[in-house]
Every structure is written in structure tokens, then in C-alpha cells.
N, C-alpha and C. Protein backbone atom coordinates (compact mmCIF):
# COMPACT_ATOMS: atom_id res chain seq x y z
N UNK A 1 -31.86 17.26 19.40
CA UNK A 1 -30.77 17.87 20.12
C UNK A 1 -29.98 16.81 20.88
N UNK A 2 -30.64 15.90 21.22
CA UNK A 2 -29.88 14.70 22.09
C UNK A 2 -29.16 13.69 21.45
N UNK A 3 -29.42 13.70 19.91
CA UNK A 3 -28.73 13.06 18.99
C UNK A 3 -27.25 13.87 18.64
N UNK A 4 -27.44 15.20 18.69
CA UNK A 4 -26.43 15.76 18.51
C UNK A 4 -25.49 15.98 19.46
N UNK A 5 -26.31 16.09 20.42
CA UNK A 5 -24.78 15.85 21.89
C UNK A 5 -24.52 14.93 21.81
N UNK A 6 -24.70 13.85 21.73
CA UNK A 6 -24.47 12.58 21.77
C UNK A 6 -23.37 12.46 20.68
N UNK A 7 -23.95 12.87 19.46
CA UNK A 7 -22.51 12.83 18.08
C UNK A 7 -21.60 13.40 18.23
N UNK A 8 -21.99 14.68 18.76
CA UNK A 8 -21.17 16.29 18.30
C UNK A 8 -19.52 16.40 19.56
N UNK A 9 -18.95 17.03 19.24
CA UNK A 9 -17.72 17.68 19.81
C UNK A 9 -17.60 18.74 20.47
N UNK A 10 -18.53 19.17 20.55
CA UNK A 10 -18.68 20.42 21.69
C UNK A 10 -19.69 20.54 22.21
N UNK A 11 -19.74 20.13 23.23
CA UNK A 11 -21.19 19.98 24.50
C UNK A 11 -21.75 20.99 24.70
N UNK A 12 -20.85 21.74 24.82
CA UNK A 12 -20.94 23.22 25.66
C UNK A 12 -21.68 24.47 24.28
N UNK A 13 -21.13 24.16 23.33
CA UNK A 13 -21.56 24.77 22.28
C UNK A 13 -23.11 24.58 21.54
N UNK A 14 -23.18 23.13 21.86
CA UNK A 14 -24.89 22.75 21.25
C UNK A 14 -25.92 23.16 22.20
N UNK A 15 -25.65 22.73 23.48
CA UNK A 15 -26.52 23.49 24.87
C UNK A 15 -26.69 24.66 24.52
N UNK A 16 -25.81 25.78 24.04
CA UNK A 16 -25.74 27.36 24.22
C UNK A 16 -26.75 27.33 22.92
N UNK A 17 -26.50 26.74 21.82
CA UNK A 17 -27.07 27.09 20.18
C UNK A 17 -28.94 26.47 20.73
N UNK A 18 -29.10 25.65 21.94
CA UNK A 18 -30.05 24.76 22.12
C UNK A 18 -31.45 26.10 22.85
N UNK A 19 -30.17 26.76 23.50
CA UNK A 19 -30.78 27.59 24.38
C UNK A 19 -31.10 28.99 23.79
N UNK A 20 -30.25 29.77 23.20
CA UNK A 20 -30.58 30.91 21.94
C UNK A 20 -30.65 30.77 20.95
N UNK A 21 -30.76 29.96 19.95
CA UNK A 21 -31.15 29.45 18.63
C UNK A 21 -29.65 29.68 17.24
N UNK A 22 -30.12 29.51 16.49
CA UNK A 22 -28.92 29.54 16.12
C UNK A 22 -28.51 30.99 14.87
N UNK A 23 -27.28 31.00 16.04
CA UNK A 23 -26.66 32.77 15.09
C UNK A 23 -25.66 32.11 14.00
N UNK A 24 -25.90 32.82 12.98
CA UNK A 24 -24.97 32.57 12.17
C UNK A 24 -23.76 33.77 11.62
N UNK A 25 -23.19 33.86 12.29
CA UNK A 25 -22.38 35.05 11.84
C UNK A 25 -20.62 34.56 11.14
N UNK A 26 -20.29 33.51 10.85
CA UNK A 26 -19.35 32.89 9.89
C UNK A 26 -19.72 31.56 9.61
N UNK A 27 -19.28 31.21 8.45
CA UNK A 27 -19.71 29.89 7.74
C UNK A 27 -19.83 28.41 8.53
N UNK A 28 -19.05 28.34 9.57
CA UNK A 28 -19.10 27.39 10.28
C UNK A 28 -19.78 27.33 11.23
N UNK A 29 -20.61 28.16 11.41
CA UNK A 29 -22.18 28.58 12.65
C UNK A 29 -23.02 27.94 11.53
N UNK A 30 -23.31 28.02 10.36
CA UNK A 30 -23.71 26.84 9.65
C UNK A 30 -23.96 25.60 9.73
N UNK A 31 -23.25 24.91 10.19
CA UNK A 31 -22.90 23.65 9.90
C UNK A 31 -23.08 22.96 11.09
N UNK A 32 -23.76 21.81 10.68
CA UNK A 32 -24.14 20.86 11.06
C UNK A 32 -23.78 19.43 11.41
N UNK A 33 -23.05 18.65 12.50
CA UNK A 33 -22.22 17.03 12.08
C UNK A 33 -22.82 16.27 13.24
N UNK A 34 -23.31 15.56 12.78
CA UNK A 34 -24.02 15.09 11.46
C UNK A 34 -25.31 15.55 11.28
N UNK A 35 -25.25 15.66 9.75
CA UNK A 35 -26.69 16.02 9.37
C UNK A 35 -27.49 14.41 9.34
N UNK A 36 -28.85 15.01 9.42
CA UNK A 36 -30.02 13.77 9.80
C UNK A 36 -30.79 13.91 8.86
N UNK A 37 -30.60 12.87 7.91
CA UNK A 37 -31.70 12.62 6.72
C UNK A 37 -33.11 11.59 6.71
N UNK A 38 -33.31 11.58 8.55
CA UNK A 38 -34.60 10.73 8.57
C UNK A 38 -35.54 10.62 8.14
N UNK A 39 -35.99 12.16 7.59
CA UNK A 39 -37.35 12.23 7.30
C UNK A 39 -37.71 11.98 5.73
N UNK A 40 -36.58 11.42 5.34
CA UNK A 40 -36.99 10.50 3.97
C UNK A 40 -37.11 9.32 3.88
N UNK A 41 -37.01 8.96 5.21
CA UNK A 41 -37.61 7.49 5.35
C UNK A 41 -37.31 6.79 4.24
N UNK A 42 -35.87 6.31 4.17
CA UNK A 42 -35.22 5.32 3.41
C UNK A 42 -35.09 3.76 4.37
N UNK A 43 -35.79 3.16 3.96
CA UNK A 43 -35.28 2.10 4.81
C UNK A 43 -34.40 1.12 4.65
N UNK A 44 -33.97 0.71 5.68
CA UNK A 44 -32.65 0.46 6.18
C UNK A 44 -32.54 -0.86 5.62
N UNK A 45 -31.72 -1.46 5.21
CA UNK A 45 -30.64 -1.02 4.87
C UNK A 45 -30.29 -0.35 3.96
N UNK A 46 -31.29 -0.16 2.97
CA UNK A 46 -31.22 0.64 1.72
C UNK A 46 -30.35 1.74 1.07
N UNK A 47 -29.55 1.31 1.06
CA UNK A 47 -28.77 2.85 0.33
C UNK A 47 -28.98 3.47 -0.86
N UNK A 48 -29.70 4.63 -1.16
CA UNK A 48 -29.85 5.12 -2.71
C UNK A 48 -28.93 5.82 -3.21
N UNK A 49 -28.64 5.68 -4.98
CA UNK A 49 -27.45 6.23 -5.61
C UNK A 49 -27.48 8.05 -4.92
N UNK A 50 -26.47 8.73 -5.57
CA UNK A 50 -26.02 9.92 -5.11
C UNK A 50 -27.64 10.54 -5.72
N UNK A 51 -27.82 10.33 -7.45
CA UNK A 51 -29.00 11.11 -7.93
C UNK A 51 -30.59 10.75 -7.36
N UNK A 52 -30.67 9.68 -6.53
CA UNK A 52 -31.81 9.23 -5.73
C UNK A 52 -31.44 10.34 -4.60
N UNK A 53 -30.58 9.83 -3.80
CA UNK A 53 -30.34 10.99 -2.77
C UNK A 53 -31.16 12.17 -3.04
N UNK A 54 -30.27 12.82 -4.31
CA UNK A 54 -30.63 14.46 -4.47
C UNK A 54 -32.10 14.78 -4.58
N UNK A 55 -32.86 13.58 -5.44
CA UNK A 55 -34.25 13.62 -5.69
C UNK A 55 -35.39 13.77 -4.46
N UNK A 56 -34.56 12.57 -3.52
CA UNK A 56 -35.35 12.46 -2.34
C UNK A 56 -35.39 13.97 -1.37
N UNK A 57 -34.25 14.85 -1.41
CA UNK A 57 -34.16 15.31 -0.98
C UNK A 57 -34.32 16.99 -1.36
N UNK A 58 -34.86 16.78 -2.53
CA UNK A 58 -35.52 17.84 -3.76
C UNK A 58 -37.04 17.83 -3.20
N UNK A 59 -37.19 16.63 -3.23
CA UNK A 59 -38.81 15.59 -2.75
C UNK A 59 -39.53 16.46 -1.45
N UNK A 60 -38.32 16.67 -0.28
CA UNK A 60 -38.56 16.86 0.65
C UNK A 60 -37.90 18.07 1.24
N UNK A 61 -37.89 19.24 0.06
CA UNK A 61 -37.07 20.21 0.32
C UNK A 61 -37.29 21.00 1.68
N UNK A 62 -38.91 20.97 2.59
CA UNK A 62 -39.14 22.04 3.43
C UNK A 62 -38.16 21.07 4.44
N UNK A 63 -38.10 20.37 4.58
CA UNK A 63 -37.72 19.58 5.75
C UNK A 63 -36.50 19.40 5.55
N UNK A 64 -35.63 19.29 4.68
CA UNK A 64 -34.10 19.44 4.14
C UNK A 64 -34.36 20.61 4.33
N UNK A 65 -34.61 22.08 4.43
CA UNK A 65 -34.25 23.30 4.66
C UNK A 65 -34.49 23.49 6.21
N UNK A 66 -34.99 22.81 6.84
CA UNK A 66 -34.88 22.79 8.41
C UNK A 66 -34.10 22.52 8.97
N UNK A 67 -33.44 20.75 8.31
CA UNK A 67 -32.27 20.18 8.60
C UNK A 67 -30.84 21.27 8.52
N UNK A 68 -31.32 21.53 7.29
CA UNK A 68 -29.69 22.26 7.07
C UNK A 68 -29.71 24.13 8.15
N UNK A 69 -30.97 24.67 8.44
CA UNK A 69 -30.78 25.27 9.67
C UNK A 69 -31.60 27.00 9.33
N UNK A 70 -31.41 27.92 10.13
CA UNK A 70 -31.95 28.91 9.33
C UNK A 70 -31.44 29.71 8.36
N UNK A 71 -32.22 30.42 7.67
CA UNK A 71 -31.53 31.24 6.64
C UNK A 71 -30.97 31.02 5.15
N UNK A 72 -31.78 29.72 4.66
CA UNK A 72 -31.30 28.96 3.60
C UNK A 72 -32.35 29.33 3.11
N UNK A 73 -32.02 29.54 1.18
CA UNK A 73 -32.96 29.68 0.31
C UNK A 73 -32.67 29.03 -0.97
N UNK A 74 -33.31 27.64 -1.41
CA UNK A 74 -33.20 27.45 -2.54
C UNK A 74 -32.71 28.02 -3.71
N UNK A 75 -31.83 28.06 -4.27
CA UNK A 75 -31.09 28.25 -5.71
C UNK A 75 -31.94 27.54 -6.93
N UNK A 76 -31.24 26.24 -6.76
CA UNK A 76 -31.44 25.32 -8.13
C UNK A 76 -30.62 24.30 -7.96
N UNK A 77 -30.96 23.03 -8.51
CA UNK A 77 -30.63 21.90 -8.50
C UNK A 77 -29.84 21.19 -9.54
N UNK A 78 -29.12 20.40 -9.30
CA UNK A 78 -28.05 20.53 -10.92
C UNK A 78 -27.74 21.51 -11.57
N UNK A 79 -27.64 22.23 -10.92
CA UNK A 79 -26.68 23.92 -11.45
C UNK A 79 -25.85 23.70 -12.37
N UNK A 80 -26.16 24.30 -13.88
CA UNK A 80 -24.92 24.36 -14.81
C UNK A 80 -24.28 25.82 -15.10
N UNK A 81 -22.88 24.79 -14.83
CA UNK A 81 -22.02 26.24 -14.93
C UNK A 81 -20.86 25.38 -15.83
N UNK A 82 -20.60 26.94 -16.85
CA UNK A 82 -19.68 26.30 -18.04
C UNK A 82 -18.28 26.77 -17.91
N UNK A 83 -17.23 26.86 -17.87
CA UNK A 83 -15.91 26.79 -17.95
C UNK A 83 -14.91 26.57 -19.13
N UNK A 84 -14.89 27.27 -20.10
CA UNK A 84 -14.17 26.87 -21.03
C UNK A 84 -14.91 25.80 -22.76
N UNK A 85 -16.13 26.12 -22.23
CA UNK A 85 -16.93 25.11 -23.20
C UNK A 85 -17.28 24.06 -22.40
N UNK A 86 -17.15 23.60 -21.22
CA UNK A 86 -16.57 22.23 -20.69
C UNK A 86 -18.07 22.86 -19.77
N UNK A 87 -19.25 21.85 -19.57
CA UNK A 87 -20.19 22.10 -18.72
C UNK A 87 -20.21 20.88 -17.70
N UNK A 88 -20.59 21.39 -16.05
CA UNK A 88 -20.10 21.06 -14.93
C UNK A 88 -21.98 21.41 -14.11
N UNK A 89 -21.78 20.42 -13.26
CA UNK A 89 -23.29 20.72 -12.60
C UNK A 89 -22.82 20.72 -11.05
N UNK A 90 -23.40 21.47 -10.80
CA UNK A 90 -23.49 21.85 -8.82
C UNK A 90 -24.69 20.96 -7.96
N UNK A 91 -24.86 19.80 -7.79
CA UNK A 91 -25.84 18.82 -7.03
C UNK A 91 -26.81 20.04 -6.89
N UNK A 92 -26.39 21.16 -5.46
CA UNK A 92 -27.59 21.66 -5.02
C UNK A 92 -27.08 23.41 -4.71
N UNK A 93 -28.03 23.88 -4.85
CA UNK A 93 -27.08 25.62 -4.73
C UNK A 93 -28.37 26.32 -4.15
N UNK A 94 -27.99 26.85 -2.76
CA UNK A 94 -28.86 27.47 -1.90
C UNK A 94 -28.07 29.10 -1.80
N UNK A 95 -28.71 29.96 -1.05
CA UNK A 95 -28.26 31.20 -0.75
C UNK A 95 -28.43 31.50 0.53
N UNK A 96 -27.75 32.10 1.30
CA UNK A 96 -27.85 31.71 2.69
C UNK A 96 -28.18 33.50 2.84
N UNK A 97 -29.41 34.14 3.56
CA UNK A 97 -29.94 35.30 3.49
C UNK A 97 -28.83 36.23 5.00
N UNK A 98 -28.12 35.54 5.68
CA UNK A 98 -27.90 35.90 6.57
C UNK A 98 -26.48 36.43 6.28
N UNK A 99 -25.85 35.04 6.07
CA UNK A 99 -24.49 35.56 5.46
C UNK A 99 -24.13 36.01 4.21
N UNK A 100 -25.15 36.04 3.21
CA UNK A 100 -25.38 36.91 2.01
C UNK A 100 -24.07 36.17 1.52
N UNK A 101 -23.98 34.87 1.16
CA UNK A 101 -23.37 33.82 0.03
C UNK A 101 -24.29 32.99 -0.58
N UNK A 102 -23.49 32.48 -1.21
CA UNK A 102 -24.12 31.31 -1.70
C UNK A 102 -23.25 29.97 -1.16
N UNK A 103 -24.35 29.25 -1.06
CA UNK A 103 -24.09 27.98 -0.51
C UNK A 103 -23.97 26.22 -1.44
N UNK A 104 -22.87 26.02 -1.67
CA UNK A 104 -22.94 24.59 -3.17
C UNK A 104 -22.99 23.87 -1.95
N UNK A 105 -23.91 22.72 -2.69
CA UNK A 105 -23.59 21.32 -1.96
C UNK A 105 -23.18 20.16 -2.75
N UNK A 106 -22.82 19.31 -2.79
CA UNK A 106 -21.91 18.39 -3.33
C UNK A 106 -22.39 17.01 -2.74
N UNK A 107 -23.04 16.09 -2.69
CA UNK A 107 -23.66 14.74 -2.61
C UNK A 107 -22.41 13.96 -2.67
N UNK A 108 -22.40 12.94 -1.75
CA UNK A 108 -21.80 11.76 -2.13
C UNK A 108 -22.11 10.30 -0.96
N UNK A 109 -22.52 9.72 -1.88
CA UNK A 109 -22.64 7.96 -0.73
C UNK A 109 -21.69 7.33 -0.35
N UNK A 110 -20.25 7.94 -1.30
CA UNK A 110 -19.18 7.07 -0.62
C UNK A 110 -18.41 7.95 -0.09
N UNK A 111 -17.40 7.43 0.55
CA UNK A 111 -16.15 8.30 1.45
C UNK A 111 -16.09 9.39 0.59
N UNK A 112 -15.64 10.56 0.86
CA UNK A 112 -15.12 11.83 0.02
C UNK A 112 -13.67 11.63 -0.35
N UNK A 113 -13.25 11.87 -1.77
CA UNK A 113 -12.12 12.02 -2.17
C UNK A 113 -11.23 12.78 -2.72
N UNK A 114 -10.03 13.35 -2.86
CA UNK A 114 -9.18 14.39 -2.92
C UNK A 114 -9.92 15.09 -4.19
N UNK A 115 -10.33 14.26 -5.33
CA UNK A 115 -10.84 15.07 -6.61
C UNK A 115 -12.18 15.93 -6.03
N UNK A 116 -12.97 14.93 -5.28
CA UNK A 116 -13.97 15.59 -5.08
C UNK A 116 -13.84 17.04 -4.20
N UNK A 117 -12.97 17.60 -3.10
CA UNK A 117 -12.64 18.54 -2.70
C UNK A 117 -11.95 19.22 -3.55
N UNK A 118 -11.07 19.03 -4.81
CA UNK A 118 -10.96 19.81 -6.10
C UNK A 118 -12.20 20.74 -6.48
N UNK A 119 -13.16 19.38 -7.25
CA UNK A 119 -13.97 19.97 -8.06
C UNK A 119 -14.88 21.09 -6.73
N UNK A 120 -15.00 20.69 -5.87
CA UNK A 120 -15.67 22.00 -4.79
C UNK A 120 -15.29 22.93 -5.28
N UNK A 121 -13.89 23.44 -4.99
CA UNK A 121 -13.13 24.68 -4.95
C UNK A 121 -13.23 25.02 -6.47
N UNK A 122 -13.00 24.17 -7.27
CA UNK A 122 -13.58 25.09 -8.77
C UNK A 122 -14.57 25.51 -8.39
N UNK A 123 -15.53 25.16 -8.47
CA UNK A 123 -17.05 25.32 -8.76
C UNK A 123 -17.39 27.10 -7.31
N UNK A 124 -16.76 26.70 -6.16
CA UNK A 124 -16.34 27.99 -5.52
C UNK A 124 -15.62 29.40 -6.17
N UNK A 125 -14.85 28.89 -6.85
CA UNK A 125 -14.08 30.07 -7.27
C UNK A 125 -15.12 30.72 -8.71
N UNK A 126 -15.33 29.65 -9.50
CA UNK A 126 -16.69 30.05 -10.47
C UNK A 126 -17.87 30.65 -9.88
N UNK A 127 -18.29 30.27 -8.97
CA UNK A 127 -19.26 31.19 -8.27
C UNK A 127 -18.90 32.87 -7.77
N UNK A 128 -17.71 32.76 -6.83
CA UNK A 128 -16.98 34.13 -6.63
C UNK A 128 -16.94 34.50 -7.99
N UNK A 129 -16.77 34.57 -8.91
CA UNK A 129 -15.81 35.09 -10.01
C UNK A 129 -17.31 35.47 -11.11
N UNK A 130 -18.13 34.52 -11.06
CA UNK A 130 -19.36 34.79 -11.89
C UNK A 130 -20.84 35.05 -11.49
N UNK A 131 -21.24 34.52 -10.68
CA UNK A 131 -21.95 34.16 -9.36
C UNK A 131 -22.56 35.31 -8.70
N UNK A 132 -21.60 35.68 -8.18
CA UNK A 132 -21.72 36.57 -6.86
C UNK A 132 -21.97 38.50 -7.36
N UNK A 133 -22.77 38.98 -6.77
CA UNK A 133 -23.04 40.84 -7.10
C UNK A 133 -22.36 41.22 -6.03
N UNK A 134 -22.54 42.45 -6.36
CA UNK A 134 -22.04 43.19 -4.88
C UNK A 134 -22.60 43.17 -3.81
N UNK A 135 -22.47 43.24 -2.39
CA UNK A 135 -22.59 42.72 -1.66
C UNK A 135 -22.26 41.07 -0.87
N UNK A 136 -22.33 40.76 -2.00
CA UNK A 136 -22.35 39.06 -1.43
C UNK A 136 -20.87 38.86 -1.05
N UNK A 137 -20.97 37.93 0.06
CA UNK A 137 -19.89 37.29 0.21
C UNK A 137 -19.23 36.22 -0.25
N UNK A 138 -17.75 35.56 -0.24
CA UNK A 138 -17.76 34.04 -0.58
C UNK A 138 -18.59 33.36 -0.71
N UNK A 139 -18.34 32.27 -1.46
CA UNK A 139 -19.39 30.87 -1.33
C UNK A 139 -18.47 30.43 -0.48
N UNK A 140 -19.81 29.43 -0.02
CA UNK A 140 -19.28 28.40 0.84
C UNK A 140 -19.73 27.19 0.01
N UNK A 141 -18.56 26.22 0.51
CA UNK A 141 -18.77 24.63 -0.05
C UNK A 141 -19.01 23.85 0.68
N UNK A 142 -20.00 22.84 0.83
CA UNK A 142 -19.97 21.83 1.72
C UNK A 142 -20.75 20.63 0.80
N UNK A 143 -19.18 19.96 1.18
CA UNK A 143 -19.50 18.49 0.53
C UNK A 143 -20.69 17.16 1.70
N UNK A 144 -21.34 16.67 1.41
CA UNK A 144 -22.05 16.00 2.17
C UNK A 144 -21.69 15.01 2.14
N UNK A 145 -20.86 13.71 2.94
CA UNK A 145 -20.97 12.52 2.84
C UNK A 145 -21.17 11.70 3.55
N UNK A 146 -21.02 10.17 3.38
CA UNK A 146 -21.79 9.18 3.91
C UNK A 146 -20.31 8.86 5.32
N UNK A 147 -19.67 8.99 4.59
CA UNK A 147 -18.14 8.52 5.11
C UNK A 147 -17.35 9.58 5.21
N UNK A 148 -16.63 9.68 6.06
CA UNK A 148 -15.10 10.52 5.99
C UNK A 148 -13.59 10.15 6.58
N UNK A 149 -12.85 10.29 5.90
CA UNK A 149 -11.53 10.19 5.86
C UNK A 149 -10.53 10.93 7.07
N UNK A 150 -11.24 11.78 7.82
CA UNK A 150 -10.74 13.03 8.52
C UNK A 150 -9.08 13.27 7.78
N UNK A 151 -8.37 12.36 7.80
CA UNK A 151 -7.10 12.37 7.80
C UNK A 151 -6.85 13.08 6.22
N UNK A 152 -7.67 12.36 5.29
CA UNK A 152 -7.27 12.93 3.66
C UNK A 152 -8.08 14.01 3.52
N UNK A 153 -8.77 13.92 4.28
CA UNK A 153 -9.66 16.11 4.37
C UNK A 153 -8.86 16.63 4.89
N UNK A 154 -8.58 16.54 5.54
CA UNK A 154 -6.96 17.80 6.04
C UNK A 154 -6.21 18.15 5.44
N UNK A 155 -5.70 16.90 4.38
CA UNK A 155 -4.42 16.71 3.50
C UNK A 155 -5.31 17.35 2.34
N UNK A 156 -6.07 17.24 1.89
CA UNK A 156 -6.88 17.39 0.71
C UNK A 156 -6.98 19.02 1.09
N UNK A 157 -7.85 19.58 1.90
CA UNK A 157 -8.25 20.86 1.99
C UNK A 157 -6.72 21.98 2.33
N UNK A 158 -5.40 21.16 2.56
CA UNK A 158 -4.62 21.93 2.69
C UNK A 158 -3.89 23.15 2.85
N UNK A 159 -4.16 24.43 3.31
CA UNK A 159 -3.96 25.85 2.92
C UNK A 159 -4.96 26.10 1.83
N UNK A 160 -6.30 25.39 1.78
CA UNK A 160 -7.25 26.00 1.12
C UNK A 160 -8.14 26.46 1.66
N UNK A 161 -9.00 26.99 0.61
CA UNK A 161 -10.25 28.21 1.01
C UNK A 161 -10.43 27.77 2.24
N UNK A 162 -10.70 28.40 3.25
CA UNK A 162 -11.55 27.94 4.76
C UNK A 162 -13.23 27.30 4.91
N UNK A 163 -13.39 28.25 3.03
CA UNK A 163 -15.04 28.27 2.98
C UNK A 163 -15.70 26.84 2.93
N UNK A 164 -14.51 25.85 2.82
CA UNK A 164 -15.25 24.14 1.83
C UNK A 164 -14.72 23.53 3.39
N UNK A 165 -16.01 22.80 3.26
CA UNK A 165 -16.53 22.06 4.47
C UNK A 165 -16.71 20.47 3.72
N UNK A 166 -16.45 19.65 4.90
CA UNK A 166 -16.74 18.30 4.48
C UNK A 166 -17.61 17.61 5.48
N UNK A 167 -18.70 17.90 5.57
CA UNK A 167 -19.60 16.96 6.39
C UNK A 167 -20.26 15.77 6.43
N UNK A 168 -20.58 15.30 7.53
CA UNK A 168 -21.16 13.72 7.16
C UNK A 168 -22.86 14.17 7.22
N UNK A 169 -23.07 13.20 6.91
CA UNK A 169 -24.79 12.83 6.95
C UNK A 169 -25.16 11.32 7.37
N UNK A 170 -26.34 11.20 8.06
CA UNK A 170 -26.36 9.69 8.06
C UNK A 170 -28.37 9.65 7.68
N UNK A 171 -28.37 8.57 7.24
CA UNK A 171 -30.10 8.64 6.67
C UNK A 171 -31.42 8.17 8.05
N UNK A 172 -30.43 7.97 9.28
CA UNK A 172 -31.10 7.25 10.45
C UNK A 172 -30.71 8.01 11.75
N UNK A 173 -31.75 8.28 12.73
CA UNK A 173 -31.21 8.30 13.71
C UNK A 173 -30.50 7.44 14.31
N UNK A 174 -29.81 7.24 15.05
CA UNK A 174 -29.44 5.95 15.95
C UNK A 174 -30.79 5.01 16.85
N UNK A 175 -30.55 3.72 16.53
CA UNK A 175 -31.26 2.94 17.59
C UNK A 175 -31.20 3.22 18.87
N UNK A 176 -31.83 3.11 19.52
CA UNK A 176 -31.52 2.88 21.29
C UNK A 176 -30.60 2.22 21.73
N UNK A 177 -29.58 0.90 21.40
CA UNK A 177 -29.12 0.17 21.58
C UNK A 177 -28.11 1.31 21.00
N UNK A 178 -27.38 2.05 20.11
CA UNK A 178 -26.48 2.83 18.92
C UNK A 178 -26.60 3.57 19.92
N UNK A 179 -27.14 4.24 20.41
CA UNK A 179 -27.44 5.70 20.98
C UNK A 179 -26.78 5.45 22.77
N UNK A 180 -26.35 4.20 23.26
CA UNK A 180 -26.52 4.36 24.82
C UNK A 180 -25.08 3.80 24.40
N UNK A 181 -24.41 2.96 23.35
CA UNK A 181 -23.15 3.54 23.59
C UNK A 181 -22.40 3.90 22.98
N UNK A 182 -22.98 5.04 22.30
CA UNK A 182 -22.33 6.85 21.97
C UNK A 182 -22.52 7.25 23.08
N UNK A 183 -23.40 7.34 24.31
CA UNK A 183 -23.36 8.06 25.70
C UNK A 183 -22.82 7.19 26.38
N UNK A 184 -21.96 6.18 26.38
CA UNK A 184 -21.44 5.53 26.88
C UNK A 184 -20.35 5.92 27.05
N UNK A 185 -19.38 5.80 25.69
CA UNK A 185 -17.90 6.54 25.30
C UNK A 185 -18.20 7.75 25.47
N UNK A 186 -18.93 8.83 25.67
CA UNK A 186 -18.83 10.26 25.79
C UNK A 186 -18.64 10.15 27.23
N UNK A 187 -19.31 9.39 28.32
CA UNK A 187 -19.19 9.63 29.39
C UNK A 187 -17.97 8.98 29.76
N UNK A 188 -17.36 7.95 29.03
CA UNK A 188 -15.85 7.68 29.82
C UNK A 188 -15.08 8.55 29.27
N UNK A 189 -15.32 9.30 28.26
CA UNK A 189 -14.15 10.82 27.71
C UNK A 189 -14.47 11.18 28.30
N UNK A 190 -15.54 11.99 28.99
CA UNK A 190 -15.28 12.93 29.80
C UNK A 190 -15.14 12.83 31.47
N UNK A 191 -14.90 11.40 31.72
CA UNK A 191 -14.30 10.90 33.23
C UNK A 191 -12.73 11.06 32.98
N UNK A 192 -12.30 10.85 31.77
CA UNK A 192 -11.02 10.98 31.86
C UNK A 192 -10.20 12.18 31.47
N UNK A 193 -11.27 12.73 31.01
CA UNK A 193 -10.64 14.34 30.59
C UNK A 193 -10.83 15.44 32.12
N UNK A 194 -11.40 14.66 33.58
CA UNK A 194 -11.73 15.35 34.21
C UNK A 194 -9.80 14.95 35.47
């Protein structure tokens, strides 16, 4: 929790989620920034390809289903879904029991890029359209990455679905030395926002 105040953008909001646990009643009560992939103990500096990622984290699914929060239920992994003859795979596809969707995830080690928020929203609209029974709601998309652009996710997600999310992940907590000044700059934002 102290990693996440420390990252996160709303103080006031992680305290409250810290103190009653967490409700999920729209897609973005979901979500998580940054997600914490420590407990695969990759060491540092090590970066593994996108399909190491997914493995490691196939590897260590109870603890990737903690990370990502309550109410998640495994799907399937490399999800194939066909389009025209043309076959397309989904990294990771969970079902979220609360908000009664389904949930794609989308891997990536490098920055996220405009195609890659494309292929989301296909693979979203294929789910709505084939996917989904009655009852269920939208999918939601959330791309995972190492890096983000903020500026070309805006431009990229443009007057689109609300449902596709672009989040970061990092494979480490912060050091002690990393960690005192992120509470460093939080505490001169909020001397000057006072």
C-alpha cells in the first residue's frame, strides 16, 4: 500500500480502497498503476521477452490474480480468435465475476504503440460480438506495459471505447533510496498545491 501512495495519483482514494477493500463497480475500480510483478523474482537487471513475461506469469498465476485484485477468474492464455480466416491470439483472458465481463490483457516490454491500442479494440469488439452471453457486460482491455507515452494514449485511445486501459507494470518494488524520492516530490506537490 505504501508503494502505491507513493506512485499513485490519488491519496485520498488508495487510503479509502486501503480501509474498505476494494469495490468494484466500473472498470476503472479495477485497475491498478502500477502493477507489481515482484513476486517473479526476475532479477534485475534482467528483462524477459513479452512470451517469458506471459509464462512467468502463467507460472505464478495465484499471485498474478492477487496482484491484479478481486474478482478475477482465469480464461485462457493465448486465446485464439479468428476473424475472417486470419487467426489472432489474446496474451491473457480473465473474467471478472463482479462486473460480469471479460477481461483481455495485452503484454508488452516496450512503450505501447498506436497499433497496439488498435489491435485491443479489435480483439474487444470480437469478444462483445462473439464472446459475450447474456448478461455479460463489455470487455474490458488493458494493455500492460513497461513504458508509457501518456501523450500518444490519449491521441491513440481518442473518442474510443472507455473500456481499453493502458497500464504500466514494473517487475521491482522500488529501492529505499527510489522510494524516499518518490516521497520526496509527492511531498513538495503537495506543499505547493497547499
Amino acid at each position: 500500500m505504501f508503494l502505491r501512495l507513493a506512485a499513485g495519483k490519488n491519496k485520498e482514494e488508495i487510503l479509502k480502497l486501503a480501509e474498505q477493500g476494494q469495490v468494484a463497480e466500473q472498470p476503472a475500480d479495477i485497475l491498478r498503476d502500477p502493477y507489481v510483478f515482484e513476486f517473479l523474482k526476475i532479477p534485475e537487471p534482467y528483462l524477459p521477452s513479452e512470451a517469458q513475461l506471459e509464462t512467468l506469469l502463467c507460472d505464478h498465476l495465484q499471485q498474478f490474480l492477487l496482484e491484479l485484485g478481486k474478482g478475477f477468474t482465469f480464461v485462457g492464455r493465448q486465446y485464439r480468435i479468428t476473424i475472417n480466416n486470419t487467426h489472432y491470439r489474446v496474451d491473457l483472458v480473465f473474467y471478472h465475476r463482479i462486473l460480469r465481463c471479460f477481461v483481455l490483457i495485452d503484454l508488452k516490454i516496450n512503450e505501447v504503440q498506436h497499433h497496439d491500442i488498435g489491435q485491443m479494440n479489435m480483439y474487444m469488439g470480437y469478444f462483445a460480438s462473439e464472446e459475450n452471453v447474456e448478461g455479460d457486460n463489455p470487455p474490458i482491455g488493458l494493455i500492460l506495459t513497461k513504458d508509457k507515452d501518456e501523450l500518444l494514449v490519449e491521441y491513440a485511445t481518442y473518442q474510443m471505447n472507455s473500456q481499453l486501459f493502458v497500464q504500466k507494470y514494473q517487475l521491482y518494488l522500488p529501492n529505499e533510496e527510489e522510494l524516499r524520492r518518490e516521497l520526496s516530490q509527492i511531498w513538495q506537490m503537495e506543499g505547493q498545491n497547499e
